[in-house]
N, C-alpha and C. Protein backbone atom coordinates (compact mmCIF):
# COMPACT_ATOMS: atom_id res chain seq x y z
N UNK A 1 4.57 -51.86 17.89
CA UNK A 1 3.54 -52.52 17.14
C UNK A 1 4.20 -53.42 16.10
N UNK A 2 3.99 -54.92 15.86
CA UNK A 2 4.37 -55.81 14.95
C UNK A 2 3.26 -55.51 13.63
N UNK A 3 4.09 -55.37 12.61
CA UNK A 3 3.29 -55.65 11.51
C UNK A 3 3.37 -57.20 10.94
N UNK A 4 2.13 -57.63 10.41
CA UNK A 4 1.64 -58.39 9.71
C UNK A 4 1.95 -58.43 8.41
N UNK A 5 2.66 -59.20 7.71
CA UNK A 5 2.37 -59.59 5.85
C UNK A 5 1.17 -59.43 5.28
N UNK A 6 1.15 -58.28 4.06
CA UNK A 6 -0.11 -58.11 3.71
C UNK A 6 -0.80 -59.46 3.09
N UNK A 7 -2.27 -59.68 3.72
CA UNK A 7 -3.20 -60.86 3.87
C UNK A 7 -3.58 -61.22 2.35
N UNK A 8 -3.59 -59.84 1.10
CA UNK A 8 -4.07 -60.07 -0.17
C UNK A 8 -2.71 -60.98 -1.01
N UNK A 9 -1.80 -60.41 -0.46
CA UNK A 9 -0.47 -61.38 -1.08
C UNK A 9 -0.57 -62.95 -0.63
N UNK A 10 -1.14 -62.87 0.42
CA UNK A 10 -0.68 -64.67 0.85
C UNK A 10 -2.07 -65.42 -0.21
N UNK A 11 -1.19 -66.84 -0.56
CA UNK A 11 -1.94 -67.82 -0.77
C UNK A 11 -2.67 -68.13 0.40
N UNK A 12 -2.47 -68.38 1.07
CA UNK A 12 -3.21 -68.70 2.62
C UNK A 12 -3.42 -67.61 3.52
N UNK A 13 -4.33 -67.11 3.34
CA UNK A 13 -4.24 -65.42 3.78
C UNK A 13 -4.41 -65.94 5.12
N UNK A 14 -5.39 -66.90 5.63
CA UNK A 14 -5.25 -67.50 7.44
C UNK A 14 -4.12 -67.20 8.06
N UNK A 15 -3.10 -67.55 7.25
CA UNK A 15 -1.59 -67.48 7.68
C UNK A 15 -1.21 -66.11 8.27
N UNK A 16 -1.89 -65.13 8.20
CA UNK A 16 -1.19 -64.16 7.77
C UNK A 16 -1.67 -63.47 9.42
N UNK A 17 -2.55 -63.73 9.68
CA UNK A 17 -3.03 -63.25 11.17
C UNK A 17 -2.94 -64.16 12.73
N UNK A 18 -1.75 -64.79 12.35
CA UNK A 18 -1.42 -66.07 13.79
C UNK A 18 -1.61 -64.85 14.94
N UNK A 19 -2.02 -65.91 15.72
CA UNK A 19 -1.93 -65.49 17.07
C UNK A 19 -0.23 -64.69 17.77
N UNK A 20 0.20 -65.11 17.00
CA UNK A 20 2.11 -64.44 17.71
C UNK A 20 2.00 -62.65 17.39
N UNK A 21 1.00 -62.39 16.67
CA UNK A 21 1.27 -60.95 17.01
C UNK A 21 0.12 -60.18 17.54
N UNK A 22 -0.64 -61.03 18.56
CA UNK A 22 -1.43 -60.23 19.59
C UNK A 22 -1.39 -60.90 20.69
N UNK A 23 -1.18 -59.60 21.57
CA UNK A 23 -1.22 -60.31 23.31
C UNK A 23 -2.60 -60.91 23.81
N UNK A 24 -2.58 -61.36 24.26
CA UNK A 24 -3.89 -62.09 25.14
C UNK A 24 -4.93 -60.61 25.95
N UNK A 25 -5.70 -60.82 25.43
CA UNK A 25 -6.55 -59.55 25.37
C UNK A 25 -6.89 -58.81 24.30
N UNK A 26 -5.65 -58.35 23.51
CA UNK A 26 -5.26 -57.25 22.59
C UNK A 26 -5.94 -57.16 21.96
N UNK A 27 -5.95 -55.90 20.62
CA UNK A 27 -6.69 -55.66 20.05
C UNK A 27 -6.09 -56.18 18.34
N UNK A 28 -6.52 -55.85 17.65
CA UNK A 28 -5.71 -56.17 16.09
C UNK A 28 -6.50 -55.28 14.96
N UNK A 29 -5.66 -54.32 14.54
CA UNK A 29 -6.28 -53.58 13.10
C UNK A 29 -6.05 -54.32 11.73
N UNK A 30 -7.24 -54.53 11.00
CA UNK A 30 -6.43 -55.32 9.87
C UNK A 30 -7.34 -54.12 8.88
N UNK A 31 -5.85 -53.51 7.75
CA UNK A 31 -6.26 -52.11 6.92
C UNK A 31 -6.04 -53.30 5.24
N UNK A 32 -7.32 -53.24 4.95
CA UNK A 32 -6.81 -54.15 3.45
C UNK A 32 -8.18 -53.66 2.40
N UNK A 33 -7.91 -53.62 1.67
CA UNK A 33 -8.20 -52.99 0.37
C UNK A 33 -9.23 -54.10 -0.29
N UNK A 34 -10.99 -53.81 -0.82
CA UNK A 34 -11.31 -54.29 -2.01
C UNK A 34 -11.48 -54.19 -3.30
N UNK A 35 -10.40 -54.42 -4.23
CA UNK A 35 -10.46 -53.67 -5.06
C UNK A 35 -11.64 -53.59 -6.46
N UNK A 36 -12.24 -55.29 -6.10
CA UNK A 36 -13.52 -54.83 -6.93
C UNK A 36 -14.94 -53.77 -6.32
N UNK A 37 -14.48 -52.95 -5.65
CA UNK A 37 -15.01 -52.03 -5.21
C UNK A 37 -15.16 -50.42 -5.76
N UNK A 38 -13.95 -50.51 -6.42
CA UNK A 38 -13.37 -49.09 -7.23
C UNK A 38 -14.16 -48.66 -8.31
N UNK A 39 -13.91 -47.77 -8.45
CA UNK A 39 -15.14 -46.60 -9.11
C UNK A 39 -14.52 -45.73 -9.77
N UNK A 40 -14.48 -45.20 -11.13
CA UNK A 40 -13.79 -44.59 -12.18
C UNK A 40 -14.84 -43.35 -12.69
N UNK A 41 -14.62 -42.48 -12.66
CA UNK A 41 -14.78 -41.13 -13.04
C UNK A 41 -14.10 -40.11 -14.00
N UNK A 42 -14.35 -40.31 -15.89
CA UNK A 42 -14.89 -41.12 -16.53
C UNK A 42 -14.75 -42.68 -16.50
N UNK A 43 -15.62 -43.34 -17.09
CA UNK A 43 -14.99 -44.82 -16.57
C UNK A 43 -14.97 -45.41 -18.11
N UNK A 44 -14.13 -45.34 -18.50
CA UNK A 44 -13.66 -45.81 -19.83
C UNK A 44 -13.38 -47.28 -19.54
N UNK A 45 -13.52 -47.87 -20.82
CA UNK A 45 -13.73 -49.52 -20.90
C UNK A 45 -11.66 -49.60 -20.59
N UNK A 46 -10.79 -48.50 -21.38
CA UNK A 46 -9.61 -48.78 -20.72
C UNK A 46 -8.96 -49.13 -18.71
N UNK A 47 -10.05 -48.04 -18.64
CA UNK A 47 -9.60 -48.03 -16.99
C UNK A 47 -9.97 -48.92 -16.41
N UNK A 48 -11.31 -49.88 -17.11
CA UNK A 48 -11.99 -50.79 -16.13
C UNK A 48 -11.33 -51.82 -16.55
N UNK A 49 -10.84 -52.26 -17.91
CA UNK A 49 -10.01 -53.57 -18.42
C UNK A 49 -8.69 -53.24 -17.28
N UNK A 50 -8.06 -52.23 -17.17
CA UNK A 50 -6.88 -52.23 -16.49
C UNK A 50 -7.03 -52.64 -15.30
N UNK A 51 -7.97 -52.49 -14.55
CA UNK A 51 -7.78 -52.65 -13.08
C UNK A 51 -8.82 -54.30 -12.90
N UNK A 52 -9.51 -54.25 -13.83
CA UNK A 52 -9.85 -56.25 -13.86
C UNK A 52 -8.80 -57.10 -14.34
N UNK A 53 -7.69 -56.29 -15.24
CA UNK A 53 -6.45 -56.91 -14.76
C UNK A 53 -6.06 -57.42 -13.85
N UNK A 54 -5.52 -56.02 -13.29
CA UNK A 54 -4.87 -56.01 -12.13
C UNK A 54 -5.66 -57.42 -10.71
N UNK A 55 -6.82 -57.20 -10.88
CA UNK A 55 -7.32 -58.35 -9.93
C UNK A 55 -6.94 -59.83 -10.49
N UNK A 56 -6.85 -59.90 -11.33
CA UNK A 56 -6.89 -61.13 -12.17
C UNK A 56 -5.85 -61.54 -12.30
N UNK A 57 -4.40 -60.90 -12.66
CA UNK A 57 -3.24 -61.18 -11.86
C UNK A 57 -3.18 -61.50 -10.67
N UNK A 58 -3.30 -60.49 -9.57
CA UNK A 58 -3.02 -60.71 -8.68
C UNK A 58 -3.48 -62.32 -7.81
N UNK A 59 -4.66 -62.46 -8.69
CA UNK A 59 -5.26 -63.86 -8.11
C UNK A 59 -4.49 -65.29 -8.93
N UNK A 60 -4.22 -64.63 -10.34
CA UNK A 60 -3.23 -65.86 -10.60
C UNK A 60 -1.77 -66.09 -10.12
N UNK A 61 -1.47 -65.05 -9.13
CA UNK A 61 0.25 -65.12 -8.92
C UNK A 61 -0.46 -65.46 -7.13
N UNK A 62 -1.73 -66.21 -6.92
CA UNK A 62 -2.18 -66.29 -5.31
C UNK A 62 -2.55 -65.53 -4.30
N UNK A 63 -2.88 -64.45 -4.81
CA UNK A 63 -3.44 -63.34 -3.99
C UNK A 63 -4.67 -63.01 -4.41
N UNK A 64 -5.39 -61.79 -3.15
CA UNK A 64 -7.20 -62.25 -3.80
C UNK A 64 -7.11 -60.42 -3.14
N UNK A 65 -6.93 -59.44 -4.25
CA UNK A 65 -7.24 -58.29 -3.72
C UNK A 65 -8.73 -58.07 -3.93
N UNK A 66 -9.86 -59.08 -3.70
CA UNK A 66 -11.19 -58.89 -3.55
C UNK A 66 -11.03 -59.31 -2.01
N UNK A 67 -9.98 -59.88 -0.77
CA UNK A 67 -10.17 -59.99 0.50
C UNK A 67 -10.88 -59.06 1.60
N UNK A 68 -11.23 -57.95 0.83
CA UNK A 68 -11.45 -56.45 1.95
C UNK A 68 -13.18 -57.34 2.40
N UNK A 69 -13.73 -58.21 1.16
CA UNK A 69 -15.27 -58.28 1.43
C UNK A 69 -15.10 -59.72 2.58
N UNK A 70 -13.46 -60.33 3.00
CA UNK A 70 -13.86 -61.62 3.40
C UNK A 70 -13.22 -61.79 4.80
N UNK A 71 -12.80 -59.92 5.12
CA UNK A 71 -12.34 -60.21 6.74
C UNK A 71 -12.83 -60.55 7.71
N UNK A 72 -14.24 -60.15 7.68
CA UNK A 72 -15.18 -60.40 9.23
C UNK A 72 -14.87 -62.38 8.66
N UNK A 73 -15.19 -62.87 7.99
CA UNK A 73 -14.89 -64.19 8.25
C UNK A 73 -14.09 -65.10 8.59
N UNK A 74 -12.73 -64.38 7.35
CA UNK A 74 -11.44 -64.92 7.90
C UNK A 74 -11.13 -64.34 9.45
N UNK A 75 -11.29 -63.34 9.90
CA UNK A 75 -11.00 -63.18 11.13
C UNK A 75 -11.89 -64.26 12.36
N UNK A 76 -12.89 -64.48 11.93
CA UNK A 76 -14.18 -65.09 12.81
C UNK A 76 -13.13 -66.94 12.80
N UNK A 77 -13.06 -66.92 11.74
CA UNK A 77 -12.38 -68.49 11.33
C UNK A 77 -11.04 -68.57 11.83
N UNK A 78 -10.17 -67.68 11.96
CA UNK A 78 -9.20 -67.80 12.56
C UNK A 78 -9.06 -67.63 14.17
N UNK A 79 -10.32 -67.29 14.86
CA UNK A 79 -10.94 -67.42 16.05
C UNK A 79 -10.97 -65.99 16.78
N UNK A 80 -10.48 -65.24 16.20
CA UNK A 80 -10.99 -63.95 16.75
C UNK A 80 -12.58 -63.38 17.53
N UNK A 81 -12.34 -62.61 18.17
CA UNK A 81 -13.91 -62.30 19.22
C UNK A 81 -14.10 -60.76 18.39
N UNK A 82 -14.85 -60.69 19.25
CA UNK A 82 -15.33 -59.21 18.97
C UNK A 82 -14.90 -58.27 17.63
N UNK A 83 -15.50 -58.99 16.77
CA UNK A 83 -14.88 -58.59 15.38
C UNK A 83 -16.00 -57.50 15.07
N UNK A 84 -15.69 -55.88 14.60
CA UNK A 84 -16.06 -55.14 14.23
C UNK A 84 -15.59 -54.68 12.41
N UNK A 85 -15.78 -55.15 10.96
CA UNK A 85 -15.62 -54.66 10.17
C UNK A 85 -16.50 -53.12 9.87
N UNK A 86 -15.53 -52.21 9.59
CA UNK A 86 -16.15 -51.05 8.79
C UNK A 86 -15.37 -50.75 7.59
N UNK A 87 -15.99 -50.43 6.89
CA UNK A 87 -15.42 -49.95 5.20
C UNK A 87 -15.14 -48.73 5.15
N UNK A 88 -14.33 -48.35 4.92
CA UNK A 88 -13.85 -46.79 4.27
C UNK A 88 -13.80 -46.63 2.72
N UNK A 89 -14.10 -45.43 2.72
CA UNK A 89 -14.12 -44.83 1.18
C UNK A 89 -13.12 -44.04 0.98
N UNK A 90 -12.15 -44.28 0.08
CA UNK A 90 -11.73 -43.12 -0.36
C UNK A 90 -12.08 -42.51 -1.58
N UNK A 91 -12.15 -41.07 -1.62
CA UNK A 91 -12.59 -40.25 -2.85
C UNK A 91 -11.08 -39.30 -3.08
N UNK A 92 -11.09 -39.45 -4.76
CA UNK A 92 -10.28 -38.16 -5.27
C UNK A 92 -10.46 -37.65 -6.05
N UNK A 93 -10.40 -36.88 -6.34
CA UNK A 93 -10.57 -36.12 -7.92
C UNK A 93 -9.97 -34.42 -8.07
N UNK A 94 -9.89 -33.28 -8.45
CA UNK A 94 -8.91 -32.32 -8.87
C UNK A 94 -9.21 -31.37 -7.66
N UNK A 95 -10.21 -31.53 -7.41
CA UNK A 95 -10.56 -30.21 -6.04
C UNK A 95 -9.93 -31.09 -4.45
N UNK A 96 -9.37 -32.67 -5.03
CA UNK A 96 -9.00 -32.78 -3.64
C UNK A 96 -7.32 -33.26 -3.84
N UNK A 97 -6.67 -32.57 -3.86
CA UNK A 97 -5.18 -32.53 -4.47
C UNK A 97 -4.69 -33.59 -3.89
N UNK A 98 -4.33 -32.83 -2.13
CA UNK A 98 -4.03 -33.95 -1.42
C UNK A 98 -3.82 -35.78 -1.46
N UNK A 99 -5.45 -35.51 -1.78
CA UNK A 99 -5.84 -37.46 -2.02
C UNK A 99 -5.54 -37.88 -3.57
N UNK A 100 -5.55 -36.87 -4.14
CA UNK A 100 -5.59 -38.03 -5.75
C UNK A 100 -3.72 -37.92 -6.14
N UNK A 101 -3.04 -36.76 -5.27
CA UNK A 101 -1.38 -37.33 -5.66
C UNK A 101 -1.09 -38.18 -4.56
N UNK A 102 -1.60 -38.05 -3.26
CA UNK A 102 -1.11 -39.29 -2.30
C UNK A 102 -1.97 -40.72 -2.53
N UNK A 103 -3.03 -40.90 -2.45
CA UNK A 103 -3.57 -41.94 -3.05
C UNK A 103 -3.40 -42.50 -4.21
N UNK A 104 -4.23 -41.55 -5.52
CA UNK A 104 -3.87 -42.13 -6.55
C UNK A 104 -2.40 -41.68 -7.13
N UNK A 105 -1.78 -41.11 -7.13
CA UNK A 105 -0.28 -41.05 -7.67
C UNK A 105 0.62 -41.70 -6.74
N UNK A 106 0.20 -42.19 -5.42
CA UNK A 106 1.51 -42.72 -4.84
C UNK A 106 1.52 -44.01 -4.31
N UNK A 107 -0.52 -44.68 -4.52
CA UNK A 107 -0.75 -45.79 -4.49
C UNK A 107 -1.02 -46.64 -5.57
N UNK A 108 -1.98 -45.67 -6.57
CA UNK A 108 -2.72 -47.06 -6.91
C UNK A 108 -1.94 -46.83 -8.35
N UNK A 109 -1.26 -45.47 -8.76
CA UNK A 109 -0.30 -46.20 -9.89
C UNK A 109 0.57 -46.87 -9.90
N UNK A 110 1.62 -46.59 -8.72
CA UNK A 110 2.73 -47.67 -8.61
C UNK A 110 2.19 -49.02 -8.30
N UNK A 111 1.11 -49.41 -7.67
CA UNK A 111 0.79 -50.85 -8.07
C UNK A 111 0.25 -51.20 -9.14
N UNK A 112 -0.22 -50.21 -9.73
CA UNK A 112 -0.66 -51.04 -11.26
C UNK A 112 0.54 -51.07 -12.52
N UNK A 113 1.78 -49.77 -12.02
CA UNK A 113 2.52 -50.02 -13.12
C UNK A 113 3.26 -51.30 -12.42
N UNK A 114 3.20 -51.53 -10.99
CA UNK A 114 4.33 -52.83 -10.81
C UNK A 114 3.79 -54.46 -11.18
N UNK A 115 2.18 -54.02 -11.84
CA UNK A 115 2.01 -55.24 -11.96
C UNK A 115 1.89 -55.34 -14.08
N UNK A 116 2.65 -54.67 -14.43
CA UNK A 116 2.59 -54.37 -15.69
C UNK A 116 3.07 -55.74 -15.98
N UNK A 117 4.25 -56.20 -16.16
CA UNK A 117 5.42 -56.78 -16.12
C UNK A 117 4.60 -58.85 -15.97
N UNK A 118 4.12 -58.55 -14.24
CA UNK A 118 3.71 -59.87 -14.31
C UNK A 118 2.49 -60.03 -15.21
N UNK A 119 1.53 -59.21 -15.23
CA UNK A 119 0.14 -59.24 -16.16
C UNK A 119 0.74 -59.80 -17.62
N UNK A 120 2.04 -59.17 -17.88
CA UNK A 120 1.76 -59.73 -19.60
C UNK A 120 2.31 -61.19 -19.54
N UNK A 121 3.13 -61.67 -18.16
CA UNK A 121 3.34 -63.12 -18.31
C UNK A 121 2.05 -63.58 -18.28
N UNK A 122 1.23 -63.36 -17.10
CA UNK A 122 0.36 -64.49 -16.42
C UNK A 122 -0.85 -64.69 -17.67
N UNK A 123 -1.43 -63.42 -18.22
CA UNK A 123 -1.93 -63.11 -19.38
C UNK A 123 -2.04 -63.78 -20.84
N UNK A 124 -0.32 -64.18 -21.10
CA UNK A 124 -0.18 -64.50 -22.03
C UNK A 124 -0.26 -64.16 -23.41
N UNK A 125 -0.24 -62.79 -23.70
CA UNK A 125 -0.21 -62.11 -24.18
C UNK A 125 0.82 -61.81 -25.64
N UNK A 126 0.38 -62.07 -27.17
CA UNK A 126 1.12 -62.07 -28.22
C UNK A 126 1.95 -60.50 -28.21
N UNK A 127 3.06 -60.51 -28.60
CA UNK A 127 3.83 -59.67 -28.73
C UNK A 127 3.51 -57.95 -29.09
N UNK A 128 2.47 -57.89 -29.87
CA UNK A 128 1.57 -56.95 -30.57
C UNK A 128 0.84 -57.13 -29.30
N UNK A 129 -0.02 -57.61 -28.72
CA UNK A 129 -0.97 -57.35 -27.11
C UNK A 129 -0.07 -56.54 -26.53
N UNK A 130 0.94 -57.26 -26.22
CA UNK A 130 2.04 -56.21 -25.40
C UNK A 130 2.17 -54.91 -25.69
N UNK A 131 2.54 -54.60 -26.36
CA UNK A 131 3.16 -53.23 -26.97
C UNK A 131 2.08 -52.55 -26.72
N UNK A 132 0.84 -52.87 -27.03
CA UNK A 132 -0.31 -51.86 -26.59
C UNK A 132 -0.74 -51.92 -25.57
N UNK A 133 0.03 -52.53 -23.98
CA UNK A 133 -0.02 -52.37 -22.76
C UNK A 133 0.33 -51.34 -22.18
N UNK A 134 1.60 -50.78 -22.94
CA UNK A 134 3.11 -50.08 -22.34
C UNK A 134 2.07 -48.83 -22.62
């Protein structure tokens, strides 16, 4: 199986699903994330500023981690047939161990602490902003 460059990183996310990595017939899974979708349990004005960050970077460094709502199209536009989107949920919280250290401890913090760094460039952020990022 060829993997694909994740579609939320590309400026041209089209790019990202050429025809060179499906055979004539084939099928194609595309697994991508919306992240204005997420849901916080308490939802403190910290957790929700952090992760409207995180989108808001990611869209100023050319990436659109709101793409999960725009596959049936981009796929339809890039000429794909028989396009089936379904959404998955994931849930975690303390009774489900499993998912909140593999999900949230092994996904969604290491991408938010890796976008620490570019957020306070793209941001722009006075020296004192900073410090109360870390």
């Amino acid at each position: 199986m060829r993997k694909a460059p994740p579609i939320r990183y590309a400026a041209k996310a089209r790019r990202c699903v050429p025809e060179r990595y499906l055979k004539t017939g084939g099928t194609i899974t595309v697994i991508e994330g919306d992240h204005g979708s997420a849901y916080f349990h308490p939802e403190t004005p910290e957790a929700v500023r952090a992760w409207r960050c995180l989108i808001e970077v990611q869209a100023a460094l050319g990436g659109d981690s709101l793409i999960g709502r725009r596959l049936y199209p981009l796929l339809a536009d890039t000429g794909f047939r028989d396009i089936a989107v379904s959404p998955r949920v994931i849930y975690c919280d303390q009774s489900l161990p499993a998912y909140r250290d593999g999900f949230a401890g092994r996904t969604i913090a290491p991408m938010v602490e890796g976008q620490v760094d570019p957020s306070l460039r793209v941001l722009r952020l006075t020296p004192t902003q900073r410090s109360q990022c870390r």
